[in-house]
N, C-alpha and C. Protein backbone atom coordinates (compact mmCIF):
# COMPACT_ATOMS: atom_id res chain seq x y z
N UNK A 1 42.48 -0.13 3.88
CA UNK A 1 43.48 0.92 3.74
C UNK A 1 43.18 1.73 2.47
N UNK A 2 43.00 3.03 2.77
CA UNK A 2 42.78 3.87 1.63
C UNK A 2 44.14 4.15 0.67
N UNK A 3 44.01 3.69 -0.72
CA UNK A 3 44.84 4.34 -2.29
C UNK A 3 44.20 5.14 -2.57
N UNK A 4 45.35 5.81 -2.62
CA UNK A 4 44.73 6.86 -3.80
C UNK A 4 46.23 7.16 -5.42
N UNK A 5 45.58 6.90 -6.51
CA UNK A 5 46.65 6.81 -7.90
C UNK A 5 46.51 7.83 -8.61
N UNK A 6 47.11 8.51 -8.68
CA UNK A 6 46.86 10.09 -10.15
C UNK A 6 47.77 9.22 -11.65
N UNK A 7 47.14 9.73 -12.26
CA UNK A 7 47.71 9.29 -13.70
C UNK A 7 47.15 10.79 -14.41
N UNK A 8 48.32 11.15 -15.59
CA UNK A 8 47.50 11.93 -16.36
C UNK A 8 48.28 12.81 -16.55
N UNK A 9 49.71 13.20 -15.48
CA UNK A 9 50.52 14.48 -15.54
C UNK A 9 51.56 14.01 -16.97
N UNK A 10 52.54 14.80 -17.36
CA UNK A 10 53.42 15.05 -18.23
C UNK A 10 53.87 15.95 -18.99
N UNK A 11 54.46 16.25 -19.64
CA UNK A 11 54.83 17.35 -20.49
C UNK A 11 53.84 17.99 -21.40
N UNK A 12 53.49 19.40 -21.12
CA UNK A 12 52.78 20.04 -22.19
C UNK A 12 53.70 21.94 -22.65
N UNK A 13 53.14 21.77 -23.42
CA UNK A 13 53.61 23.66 -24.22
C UNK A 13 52.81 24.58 -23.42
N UNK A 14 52.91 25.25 -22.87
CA UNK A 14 51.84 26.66 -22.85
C UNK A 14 50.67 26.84 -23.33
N UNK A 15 49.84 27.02 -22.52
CA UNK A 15 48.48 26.95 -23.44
C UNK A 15 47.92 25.57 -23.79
N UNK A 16 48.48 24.97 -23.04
CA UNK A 16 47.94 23.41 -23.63
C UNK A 16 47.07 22.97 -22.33
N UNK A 17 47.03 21.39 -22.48
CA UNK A 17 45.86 21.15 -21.49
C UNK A 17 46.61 19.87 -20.94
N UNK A 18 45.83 19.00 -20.07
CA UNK A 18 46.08 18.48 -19.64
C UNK A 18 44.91 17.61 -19.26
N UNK A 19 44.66 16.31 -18.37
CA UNK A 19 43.39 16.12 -17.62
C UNK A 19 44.32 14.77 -16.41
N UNK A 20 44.08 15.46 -15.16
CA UNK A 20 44.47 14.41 -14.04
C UNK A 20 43.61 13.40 -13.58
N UNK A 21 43.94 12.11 -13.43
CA UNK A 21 42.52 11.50 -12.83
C UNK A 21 43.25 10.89 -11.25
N UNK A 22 42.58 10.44 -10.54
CA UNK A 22 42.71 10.26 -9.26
C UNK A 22 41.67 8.88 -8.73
N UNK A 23 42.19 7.62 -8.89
CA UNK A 23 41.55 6.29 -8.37
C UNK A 23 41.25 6.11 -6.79
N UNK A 24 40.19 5.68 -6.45
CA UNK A 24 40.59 5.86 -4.40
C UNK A 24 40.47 4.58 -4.31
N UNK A 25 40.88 4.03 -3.64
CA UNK A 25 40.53 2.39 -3.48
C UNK A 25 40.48 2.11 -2.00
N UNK A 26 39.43 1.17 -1.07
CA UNK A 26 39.98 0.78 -0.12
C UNK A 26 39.09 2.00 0.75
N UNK A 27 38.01 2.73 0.07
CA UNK A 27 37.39 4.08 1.18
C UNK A 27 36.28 3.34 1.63
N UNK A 28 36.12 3.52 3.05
CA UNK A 28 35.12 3.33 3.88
C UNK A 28 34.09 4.46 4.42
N UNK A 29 34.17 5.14 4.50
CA UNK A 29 33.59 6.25 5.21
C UNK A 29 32.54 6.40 3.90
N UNK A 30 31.22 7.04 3.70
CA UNK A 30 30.01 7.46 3.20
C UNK A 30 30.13 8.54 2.90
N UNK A 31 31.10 9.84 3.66
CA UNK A 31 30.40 10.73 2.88
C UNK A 31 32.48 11.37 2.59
N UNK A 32 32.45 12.54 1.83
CA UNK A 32 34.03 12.17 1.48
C UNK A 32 34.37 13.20 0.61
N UNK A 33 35.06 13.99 0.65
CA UNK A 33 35.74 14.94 -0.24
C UNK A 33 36.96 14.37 -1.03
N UNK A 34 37.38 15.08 -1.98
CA UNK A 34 38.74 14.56 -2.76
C UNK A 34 38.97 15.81 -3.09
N UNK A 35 40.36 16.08 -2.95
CA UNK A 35 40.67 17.40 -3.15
C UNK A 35 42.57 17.09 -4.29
N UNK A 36 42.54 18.12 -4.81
CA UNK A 36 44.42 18.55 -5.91
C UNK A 36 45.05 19.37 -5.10
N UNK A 37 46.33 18.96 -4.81
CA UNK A 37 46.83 19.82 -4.76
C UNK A 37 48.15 20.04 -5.17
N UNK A 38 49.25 20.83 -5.22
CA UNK A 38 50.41 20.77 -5.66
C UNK A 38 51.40 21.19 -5.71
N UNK A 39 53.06 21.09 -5.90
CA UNK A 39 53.78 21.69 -4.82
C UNK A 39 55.46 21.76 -6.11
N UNK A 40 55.68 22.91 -6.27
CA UNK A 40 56.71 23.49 -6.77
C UNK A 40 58.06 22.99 -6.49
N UNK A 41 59.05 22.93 -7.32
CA UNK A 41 60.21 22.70 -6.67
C UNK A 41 60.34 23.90 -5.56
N UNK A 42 61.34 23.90 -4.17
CA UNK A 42 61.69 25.14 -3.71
C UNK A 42 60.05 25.56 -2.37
N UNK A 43 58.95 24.94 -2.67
CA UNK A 43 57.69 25.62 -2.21
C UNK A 43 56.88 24.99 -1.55
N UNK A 44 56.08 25.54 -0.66
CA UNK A 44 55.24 24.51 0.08
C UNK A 44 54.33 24.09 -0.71
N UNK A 45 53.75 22.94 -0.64
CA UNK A 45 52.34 22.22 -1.30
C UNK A 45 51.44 23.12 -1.00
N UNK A 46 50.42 23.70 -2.03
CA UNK A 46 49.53 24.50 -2.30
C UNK A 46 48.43 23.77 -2.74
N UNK A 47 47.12 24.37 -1.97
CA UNK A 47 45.85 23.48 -2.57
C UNK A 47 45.85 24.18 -3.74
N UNK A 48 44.53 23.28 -4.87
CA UNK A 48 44.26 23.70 -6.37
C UNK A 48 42.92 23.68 -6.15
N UNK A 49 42.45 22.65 -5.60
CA UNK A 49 40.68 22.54 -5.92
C UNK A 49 40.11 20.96 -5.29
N UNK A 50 38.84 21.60 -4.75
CA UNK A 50 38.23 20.36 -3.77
C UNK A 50 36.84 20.33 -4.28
N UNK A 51 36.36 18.83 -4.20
CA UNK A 51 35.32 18.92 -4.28
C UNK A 51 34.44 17.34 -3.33
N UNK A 52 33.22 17.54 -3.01
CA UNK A 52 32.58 16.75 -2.34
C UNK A 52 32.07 15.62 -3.31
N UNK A 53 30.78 14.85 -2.20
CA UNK A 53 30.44 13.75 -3.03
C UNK A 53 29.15 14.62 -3.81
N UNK A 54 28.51 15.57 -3.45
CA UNK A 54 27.43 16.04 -3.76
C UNK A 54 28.03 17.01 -4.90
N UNK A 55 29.37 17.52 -5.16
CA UNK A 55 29.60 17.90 -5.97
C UNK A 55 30.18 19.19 -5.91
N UNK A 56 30.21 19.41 -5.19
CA UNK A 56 29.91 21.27 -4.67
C UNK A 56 31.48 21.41 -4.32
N UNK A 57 32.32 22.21 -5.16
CA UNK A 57 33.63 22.65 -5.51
C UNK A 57 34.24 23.70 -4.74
N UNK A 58 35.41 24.01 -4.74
CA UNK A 58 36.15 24.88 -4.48
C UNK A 58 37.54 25.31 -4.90
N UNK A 59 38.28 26.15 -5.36
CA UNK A 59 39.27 25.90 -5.79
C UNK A 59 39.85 27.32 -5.02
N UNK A 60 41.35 27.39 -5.70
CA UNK A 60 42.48 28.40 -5.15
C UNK A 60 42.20 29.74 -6.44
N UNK A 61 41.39 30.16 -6.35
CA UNK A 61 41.32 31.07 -7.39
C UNK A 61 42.40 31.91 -7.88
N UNK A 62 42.85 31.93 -6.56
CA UNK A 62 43.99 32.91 -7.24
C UNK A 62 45.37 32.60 -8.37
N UNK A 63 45.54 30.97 -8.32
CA UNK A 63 45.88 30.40 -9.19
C UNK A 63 45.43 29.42 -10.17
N UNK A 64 43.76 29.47 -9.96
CA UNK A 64 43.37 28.30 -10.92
C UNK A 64 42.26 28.80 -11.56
N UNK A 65 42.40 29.81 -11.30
CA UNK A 65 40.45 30.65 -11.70
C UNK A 65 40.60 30.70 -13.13
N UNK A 66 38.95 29.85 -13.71
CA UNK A 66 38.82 29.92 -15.08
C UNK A 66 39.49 29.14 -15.66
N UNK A 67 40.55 28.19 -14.92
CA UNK A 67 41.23 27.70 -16.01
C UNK A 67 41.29 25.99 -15.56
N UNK A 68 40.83 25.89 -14.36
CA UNK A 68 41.01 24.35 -13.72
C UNK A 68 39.56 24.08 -13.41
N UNK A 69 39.46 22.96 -13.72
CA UNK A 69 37.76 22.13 -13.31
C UNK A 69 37.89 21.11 -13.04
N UNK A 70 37.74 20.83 -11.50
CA UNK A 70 37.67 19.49 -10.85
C UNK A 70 36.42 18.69 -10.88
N UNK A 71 36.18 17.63 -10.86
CA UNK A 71 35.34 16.75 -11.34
C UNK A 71 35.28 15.42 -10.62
N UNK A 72 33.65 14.84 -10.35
CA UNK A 72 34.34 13.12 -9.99
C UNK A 72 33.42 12.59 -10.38
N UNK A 73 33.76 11.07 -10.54
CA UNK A 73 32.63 10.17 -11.13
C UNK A 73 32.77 9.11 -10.04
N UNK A 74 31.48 9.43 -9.02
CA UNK A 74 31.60 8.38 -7.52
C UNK A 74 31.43 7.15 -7.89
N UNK A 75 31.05 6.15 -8.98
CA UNK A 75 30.66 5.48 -9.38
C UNK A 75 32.17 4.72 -9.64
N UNK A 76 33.26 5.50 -10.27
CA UNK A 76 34.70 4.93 -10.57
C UNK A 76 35.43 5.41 -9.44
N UNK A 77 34.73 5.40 -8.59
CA UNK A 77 35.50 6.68 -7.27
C UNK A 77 36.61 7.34 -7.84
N UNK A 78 36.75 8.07 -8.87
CA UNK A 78 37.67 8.77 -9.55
C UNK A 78 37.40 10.09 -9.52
N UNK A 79 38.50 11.13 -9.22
CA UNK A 79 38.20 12.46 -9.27
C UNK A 79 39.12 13.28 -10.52
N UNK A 80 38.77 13.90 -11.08
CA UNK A 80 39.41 14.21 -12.54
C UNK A 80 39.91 15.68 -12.25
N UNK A 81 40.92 16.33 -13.02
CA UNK A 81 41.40 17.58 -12.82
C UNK A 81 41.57 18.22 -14.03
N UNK A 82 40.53 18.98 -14.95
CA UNK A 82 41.02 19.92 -16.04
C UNK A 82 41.95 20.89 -15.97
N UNK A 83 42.68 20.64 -16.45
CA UNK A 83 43.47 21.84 -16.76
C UNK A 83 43.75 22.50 -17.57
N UNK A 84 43.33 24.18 -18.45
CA UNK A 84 43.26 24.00 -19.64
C UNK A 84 44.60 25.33 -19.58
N UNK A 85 44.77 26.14 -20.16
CA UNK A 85 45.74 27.51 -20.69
C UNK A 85 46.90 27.21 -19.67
N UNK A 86 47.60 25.74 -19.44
CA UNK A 86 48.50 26.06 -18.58
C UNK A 86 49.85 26.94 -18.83
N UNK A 87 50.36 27.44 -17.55
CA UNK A 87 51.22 28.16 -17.77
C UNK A 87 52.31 27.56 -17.18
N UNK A 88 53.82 28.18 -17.64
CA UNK A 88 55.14 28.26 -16.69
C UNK A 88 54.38 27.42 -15.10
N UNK A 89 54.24 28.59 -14.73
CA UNK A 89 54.14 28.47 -13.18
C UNK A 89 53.11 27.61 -12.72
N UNK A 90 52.46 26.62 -13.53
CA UNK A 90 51.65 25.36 -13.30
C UNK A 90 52.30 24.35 -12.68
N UNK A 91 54.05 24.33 -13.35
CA UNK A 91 54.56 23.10 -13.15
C UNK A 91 55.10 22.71 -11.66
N UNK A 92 54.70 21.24 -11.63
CA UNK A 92 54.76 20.92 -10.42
C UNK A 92 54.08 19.82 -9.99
N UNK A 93 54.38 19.05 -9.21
CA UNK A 93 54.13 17.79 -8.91
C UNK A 93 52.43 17.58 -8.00
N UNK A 94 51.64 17.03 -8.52
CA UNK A 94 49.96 17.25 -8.27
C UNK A 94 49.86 15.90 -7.77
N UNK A 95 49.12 16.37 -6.33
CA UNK A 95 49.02 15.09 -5.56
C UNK A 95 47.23 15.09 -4.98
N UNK A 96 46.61 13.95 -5.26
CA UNK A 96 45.46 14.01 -5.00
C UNK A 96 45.27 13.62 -3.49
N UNK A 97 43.93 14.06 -2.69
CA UNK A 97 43.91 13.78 -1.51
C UNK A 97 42.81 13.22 -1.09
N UNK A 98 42.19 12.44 -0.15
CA UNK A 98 40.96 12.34 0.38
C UNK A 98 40.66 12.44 1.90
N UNK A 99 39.54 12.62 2.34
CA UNK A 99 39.59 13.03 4.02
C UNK A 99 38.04 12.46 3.97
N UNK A 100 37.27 11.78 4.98
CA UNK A 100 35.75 11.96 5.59
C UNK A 100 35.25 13.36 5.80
N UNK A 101 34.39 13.79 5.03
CA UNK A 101 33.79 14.96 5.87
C UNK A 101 33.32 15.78 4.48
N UNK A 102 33.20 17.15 4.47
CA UNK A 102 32.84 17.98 3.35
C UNK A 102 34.35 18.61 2.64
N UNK A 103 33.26 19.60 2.54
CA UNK A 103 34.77 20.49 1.95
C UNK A 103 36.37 21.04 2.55
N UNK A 104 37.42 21.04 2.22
CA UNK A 104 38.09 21.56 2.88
C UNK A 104 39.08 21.94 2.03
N UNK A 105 40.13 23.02 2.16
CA UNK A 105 41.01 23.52 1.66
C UNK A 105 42.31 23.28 1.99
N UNK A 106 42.83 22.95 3.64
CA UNK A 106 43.87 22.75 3.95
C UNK A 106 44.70 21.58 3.76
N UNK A 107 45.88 21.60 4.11
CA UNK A 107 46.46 19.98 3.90
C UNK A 107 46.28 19.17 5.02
N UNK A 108 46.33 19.84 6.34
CA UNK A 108 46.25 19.07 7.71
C UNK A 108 44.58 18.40 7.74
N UNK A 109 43.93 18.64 6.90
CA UNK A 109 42.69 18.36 6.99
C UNK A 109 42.23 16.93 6.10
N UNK A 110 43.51 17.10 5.28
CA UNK A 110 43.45 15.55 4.43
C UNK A 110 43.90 14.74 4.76
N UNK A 111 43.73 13.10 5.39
CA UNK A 111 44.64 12.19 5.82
C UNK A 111 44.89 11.70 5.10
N UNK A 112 44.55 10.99 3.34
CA UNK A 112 45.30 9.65 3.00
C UNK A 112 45.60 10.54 1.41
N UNK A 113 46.73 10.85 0.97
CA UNK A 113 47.41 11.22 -0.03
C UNK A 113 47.88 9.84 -1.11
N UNK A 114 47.89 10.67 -2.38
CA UNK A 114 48.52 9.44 -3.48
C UNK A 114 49.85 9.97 -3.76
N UNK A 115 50.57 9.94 -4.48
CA UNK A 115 52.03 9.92 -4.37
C UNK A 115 52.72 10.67 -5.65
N UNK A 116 51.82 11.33 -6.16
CA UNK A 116 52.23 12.66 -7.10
C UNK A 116 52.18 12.22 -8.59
N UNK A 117 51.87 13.13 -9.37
CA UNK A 117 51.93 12.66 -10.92
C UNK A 117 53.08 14.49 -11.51
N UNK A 118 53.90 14.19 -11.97
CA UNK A 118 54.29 15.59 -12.22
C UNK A 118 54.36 15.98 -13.21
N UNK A 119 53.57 17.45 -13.34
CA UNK A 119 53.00 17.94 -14.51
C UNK A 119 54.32 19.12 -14.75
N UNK A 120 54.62 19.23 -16.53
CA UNK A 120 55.81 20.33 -16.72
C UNK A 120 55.20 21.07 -17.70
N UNK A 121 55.11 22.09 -17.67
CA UNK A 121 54.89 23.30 -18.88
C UNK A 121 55.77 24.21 -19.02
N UNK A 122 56.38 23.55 -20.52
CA UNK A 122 57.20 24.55 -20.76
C UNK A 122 56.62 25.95 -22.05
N UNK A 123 57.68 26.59 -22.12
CA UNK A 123 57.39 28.31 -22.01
C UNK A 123 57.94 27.82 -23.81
């Protein structure tokens, strides 16, 4: 049975940083994406950024460009989430995901979710 654990969210100021990590435990499948994503009070869950085992990224530019760098170390099957100049509208509960396969952006495309770490930036 696939876990997945985020640790890492909490209170920061504006402009501050952050770093999410994401444990998988329990994965069978060989080849495997891990993807952030995250979801506002009031809002649907919004992807942040995906990345494969080979490494090869993707994110929501329109809210993370330049400022978020996803990361993994397959070795700790851990996937990491920089976050640096966060703003107001960062805050929100960040839930890591994993699925078999390559890249993907959507949520219907991820089956086994971890259970949120929630990040607050205040103004």
């Amino acid at each position: 049975q696939v876990q997945l654990v985020e640790s890492g969210g909490g209170l920061v100021q504006a402009g501050g940083s952050l770093r999410l990590s994401c444990a998988a435990s329990g994965r069978t499948f060989s080849r495997y994406t891990m993807g952030w994503f995250r979801q506002a009070p009031g809002k649907e869950r919004e992807f942040v950024a995906a990345i494969d085992l080979s490494g090869s990224t993707t994110y929501n530019e329109d809210s993370v460009k330049g400022r978020f760098t996803i990361s993994i170390d397959n070795a700790k099957n851990t996937v990491y989430l920089q976050m640096n100049s966060l703003k107001p509208e960062d805050t929100a509960v960040y839930f890591c995901a994993t699925r078999a396969g390559g890249i993907a952006r959507y949520l219907y495309q991820y089956a086994y979710w971890g259970q949120g770490t929630q990040v607050t930036v205040s103004s």
